[in-house]
N, C-alpha and C. Protein backbone atom coordinates (compact mmCIF):
# COMPACT_ATOMS: atom_id res chain seq x y z
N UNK A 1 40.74 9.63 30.08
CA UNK A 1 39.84 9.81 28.96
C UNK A 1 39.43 8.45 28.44
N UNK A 2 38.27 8.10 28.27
CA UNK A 2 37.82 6.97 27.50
C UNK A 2 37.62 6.87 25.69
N UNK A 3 38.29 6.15 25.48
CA UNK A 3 38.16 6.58 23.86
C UNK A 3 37.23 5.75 23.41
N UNK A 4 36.45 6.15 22.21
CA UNK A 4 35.37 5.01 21.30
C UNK A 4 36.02 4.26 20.55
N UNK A 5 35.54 3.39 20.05
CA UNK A 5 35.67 2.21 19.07
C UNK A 5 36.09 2.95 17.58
N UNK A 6 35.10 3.70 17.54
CA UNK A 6 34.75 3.76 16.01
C UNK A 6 35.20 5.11 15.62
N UNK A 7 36.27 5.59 15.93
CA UNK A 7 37.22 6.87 15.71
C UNK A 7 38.89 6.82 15.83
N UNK A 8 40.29 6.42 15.28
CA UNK A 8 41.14 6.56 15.77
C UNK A 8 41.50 7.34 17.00
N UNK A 9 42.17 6.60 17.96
CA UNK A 9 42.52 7.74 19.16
C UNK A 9 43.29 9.04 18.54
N UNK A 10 44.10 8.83 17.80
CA UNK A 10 45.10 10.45 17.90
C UNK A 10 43.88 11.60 17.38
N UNK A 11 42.95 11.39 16.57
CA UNK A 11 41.63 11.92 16.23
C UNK A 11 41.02 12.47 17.52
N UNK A 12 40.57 11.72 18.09
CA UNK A 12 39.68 11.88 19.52
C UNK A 12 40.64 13.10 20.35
N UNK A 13 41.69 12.52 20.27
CA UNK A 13 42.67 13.37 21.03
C UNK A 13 42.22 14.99 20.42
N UNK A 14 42.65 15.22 19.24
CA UNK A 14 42.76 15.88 18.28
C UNK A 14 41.88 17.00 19.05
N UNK A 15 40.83 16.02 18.35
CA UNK A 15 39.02 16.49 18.89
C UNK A 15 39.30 17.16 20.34
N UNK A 16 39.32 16.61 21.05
CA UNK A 16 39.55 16.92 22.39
C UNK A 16 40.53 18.60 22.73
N UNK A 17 41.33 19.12 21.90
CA UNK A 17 42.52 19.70 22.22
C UNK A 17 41.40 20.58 21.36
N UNK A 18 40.50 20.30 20.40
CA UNK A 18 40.04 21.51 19.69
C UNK A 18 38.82 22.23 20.62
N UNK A 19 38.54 21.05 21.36
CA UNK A 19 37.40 21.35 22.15
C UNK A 19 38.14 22.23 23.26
N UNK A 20 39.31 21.91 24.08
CA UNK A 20 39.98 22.79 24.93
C UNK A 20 39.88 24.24 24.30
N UNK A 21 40.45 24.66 23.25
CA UNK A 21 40.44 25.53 22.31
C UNK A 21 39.01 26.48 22.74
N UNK A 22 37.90 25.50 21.79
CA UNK A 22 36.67 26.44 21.81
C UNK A 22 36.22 26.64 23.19
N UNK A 23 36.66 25.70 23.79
CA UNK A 23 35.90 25.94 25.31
C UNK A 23 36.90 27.25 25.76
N UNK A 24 38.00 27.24 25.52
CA UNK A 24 39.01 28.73 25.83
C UNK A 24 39.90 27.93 26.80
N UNK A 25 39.71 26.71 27.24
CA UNK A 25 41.07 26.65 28.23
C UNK A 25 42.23 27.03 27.80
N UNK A 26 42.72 27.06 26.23
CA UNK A 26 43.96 27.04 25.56
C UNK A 26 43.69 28.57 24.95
N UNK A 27 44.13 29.44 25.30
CA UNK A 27 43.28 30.74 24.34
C UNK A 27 44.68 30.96 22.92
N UNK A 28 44.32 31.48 21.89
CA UNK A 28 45.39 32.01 20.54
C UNK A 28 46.49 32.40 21.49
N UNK A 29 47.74 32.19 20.59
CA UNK A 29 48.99 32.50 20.96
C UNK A 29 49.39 31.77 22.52
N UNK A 30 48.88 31.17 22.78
CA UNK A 30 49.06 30.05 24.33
C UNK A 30 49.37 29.10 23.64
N UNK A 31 50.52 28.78 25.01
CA UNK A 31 51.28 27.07 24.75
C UNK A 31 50.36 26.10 25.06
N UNK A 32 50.35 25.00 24.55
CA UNK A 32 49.57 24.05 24.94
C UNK A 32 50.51 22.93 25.76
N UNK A 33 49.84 21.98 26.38
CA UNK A 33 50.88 21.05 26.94
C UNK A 33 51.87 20.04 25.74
N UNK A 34 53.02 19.73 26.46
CA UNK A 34 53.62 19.82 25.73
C UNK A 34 53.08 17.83 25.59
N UNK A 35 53.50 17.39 24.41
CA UNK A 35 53.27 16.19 23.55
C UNK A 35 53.24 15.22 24.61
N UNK A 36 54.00 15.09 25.91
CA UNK A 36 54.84 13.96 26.92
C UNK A 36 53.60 14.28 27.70
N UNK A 37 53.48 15.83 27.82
CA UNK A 37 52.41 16.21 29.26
C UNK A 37 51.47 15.70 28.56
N UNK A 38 50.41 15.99 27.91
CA UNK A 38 49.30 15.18 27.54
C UNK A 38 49.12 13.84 27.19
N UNK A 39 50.11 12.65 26.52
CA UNK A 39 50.12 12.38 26.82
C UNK A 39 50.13 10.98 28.26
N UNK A 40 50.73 11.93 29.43
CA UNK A 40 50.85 11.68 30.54
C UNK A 40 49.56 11.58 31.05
N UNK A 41 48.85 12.73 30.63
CA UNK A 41 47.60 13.38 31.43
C UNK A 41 46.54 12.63 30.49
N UNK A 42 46.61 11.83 29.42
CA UNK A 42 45.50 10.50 29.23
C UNK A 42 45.82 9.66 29.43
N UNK A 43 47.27 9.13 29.60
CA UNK A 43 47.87 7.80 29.90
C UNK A 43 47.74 7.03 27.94
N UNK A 44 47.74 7.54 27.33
CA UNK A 44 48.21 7.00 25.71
C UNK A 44 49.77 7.05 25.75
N UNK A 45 50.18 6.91 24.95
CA UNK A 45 51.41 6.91 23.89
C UNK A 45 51.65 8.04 23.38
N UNK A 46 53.00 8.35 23.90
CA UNK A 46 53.67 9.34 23.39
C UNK A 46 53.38 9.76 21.83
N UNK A 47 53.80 8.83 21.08
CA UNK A 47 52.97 8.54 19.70
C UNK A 47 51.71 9.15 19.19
N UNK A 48 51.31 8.54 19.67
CA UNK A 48 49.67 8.74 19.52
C UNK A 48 49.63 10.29 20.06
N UNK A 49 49.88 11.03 20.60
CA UNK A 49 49.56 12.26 20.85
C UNK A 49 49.97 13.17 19.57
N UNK A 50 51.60 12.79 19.55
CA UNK A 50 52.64 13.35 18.47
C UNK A 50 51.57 13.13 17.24
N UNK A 51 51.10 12.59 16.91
CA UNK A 51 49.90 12.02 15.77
C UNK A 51 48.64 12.85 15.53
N UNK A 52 48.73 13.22 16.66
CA UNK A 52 47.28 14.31 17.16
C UNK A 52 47.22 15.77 16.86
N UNK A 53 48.82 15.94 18.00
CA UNK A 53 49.51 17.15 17.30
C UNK A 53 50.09 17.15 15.72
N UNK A 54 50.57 16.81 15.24
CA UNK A 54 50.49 16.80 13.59
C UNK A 54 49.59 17.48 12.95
N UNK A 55 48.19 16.40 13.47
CA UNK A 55 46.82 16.49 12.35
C UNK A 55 46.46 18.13 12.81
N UNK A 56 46.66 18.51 14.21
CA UNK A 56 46.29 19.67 14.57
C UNK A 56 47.40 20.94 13.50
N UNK A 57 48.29 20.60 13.67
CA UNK A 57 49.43 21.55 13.20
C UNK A 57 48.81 21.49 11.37
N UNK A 58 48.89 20.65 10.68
CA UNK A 58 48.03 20.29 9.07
C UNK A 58 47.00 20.96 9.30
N UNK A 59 45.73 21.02 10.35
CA UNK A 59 44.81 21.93 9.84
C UNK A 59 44.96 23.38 10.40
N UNK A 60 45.61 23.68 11.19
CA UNK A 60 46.21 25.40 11.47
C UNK A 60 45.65 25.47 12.61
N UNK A 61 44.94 24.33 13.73
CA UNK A 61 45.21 24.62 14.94
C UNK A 61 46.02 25.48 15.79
N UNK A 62 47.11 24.80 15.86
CA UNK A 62 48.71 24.82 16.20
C UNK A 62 49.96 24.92 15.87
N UNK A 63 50.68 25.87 16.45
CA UNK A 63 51.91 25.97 15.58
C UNK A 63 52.54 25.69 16.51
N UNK A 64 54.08 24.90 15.81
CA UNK A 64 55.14 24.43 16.36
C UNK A 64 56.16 25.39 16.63
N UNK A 65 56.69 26.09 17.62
CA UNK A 65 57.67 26.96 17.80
C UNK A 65 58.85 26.32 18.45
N UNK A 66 59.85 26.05 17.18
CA UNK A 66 61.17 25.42 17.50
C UNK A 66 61.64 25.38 18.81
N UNK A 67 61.84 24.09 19.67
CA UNK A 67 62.39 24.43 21.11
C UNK A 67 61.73 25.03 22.26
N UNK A 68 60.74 25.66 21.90
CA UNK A 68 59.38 25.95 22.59
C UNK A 68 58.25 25.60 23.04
N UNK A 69 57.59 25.16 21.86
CA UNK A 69 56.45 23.60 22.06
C UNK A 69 55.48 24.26 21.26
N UNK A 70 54.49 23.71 21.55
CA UNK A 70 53.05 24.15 20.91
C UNK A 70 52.03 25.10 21.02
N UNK A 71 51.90 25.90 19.98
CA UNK A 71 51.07 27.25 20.48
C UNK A 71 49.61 27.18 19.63
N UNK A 72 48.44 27.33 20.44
CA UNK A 72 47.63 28.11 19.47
C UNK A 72 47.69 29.16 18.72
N UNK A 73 46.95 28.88 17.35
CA UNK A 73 47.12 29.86 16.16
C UNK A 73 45.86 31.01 16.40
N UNK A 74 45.99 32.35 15.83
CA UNK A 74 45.09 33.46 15.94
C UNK A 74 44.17 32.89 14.81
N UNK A 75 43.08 32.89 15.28
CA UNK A 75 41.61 32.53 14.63
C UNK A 75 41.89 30.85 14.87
N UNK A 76 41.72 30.26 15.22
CA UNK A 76 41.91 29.22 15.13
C UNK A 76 40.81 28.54 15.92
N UNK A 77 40.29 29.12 17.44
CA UNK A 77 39.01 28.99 17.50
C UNK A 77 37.75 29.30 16.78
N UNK A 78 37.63 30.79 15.95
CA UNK A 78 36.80 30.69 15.15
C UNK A 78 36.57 29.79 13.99
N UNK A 79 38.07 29.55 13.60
CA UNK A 79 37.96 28.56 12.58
C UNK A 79 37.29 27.05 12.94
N UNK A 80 37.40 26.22 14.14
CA UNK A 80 37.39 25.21 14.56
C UNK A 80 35.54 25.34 14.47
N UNK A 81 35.28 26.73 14.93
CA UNK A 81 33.51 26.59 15.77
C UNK A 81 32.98 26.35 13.70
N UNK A 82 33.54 27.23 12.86
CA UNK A 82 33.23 26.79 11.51
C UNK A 82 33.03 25.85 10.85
N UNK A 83 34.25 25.11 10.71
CA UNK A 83 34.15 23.82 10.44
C UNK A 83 33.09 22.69 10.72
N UNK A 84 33.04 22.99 12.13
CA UNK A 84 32.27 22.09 13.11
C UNK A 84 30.75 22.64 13.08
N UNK A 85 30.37 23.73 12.72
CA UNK A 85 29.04 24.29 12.42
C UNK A 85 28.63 23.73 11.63
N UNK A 86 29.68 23.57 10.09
CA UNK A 86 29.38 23.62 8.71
C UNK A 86 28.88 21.72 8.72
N UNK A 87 29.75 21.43 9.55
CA UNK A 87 30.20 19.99 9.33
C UNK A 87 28.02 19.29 9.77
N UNK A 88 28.44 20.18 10.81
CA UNK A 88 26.59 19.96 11.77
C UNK A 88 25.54 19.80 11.05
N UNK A 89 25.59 21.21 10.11
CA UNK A 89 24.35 21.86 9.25
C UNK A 89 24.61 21.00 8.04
N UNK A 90 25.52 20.16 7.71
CA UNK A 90 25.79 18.78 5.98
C UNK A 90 25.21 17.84 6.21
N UNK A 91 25.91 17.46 7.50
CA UNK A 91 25.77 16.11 7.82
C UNK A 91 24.30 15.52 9.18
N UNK A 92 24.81 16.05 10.42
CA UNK A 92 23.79 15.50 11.41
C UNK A 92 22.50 16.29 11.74
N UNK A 93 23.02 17.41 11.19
CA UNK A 93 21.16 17.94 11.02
C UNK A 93 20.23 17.23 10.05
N UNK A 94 20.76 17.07 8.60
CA UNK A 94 19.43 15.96 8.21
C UNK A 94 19.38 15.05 8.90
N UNK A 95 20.08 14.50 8.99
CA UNK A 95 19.82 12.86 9.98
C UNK A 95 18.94 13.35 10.81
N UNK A 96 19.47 14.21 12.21
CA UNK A 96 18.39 14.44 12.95
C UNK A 96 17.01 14.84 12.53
N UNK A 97 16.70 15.81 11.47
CA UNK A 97 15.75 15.95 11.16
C UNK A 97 14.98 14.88 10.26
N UNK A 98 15.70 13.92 9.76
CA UNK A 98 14.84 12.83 9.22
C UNK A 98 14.45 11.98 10.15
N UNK A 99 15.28 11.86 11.13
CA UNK A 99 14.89 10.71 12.47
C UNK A 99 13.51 11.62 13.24
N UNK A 100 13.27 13.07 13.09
CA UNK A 100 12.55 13.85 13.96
C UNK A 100 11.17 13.14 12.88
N UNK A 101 11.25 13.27 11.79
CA UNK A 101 9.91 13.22 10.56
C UNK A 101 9.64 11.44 10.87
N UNK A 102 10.67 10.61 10.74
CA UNK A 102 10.31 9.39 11.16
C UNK A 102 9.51 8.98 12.18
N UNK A 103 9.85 9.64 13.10
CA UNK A 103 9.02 9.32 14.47
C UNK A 103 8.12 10.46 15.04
N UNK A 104 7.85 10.98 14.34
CA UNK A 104 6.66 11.81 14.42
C UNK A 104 6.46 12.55 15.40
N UNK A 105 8.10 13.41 15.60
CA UNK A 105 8.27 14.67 16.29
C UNK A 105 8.14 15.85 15.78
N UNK A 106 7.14 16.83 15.74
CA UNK A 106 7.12 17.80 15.51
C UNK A 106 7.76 18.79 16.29
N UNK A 107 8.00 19.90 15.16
CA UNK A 107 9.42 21.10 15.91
C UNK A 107 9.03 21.61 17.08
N UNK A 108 7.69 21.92 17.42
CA UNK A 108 7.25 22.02 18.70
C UNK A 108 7.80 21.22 19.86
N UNK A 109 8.06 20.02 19.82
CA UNK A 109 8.27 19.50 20.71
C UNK A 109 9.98 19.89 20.69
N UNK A 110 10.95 19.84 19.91
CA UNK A 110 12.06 20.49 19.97
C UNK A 110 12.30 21.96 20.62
N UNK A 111 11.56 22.39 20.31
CA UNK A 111 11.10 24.31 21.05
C UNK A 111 11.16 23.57 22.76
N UNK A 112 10.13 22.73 23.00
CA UNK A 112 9.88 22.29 24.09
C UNK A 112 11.36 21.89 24.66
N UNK A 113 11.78 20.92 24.03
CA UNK A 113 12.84 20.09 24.55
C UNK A 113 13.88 21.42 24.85
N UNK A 114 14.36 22.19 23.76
CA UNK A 114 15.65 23.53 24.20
C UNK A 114 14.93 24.24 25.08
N UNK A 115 13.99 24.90 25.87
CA UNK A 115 13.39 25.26 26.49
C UNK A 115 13.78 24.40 28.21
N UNK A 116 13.76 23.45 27.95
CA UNK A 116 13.77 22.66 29.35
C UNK A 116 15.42 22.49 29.33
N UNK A 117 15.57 22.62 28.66
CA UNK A 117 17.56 22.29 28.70
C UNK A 117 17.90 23.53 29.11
N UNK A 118 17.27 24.72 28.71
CA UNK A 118 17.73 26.09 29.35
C UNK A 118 17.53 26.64 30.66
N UNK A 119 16.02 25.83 31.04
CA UNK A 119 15.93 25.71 32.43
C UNK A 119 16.83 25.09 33.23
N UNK A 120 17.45 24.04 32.76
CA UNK A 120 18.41 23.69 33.76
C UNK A 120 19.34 23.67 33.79
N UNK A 121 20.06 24.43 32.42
CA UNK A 121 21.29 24.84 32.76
C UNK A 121 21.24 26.39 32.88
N UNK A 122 20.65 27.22 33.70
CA UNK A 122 20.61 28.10 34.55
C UNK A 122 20.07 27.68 36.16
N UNK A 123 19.67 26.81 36.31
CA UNK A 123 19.15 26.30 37.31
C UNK A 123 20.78 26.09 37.92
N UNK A 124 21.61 25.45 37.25
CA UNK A 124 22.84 24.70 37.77
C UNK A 124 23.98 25.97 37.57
N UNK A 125 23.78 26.86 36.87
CA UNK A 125 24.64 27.69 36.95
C UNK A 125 24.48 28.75 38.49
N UNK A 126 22.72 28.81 38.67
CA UNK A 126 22.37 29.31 40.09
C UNK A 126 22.95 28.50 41.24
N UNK A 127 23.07 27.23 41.21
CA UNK A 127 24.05 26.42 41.85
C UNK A 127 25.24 26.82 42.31
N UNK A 128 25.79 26.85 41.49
CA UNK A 128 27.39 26.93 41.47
C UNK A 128 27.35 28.73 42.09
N UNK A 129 26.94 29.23 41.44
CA UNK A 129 27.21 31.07 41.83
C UNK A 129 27.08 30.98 43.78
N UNK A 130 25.68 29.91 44.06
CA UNK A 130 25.31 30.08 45.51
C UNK A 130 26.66 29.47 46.44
């Protein structure tokens, strides 16, 4: 995994394990890897994961089951896609939409732009099926 500059890693991590989550690799009530296995499997610091898992366990990601390891919590993907909706529609939608009025993109051309992104990600999903 490559981490950015401008985010603590155990964050990114964080991020990352929530994204496993919404994407479903980790589904509710599933163990997740355990603190050593992940990680192993970015090559960080034991630490730094344990740090990750925390922040996850504080917002109700994950629960710790004594001697067991780490489980996803029930709702915990819906909760995550919330947050992260809410967080979208505060913060980087004005931006984007002030950067769209700045440079003198009209929503049309956005219609346009999701339009061609849908073409090709069915194009690539016809891929993969062939």
């Amino acid at each position: 995994m490559t981490f950015a500059d401008n985010k603590p890693i155990y964050r990114q991590i964080a991020e990352r394990l929530e994204d496993e989550v919404v994407s479903r690799k980790y589904e509710e009530g599933e163990r997740t890897p355990s603190v050593r296995e992940y990680s192993a499997l970015l090559q960080v610091n034991v630490n730094t994961v344990a740090r990750a898992y925390e922040t996850l366990a504080q917002d109700g990601v994950i629960q710790q089951q004594r001697g067991l390891g780490y489980y996803v919590n029930t709702g915990a993907r819906e909760a995550i896609i919330a947050r992260r909706r809410q967080h979208f529609i505060n913060v980087e939608m004005p931006a984007f939409l002030r950067d769209m009025k700045r440079y003198g993109i009209p929503l049309e051309e956005l219609k346009k732009c999701e339009t061609e992104i849908e073409k090709a990600e069915n194009k690539a999903i016809e891929i993969e099926e062939a």
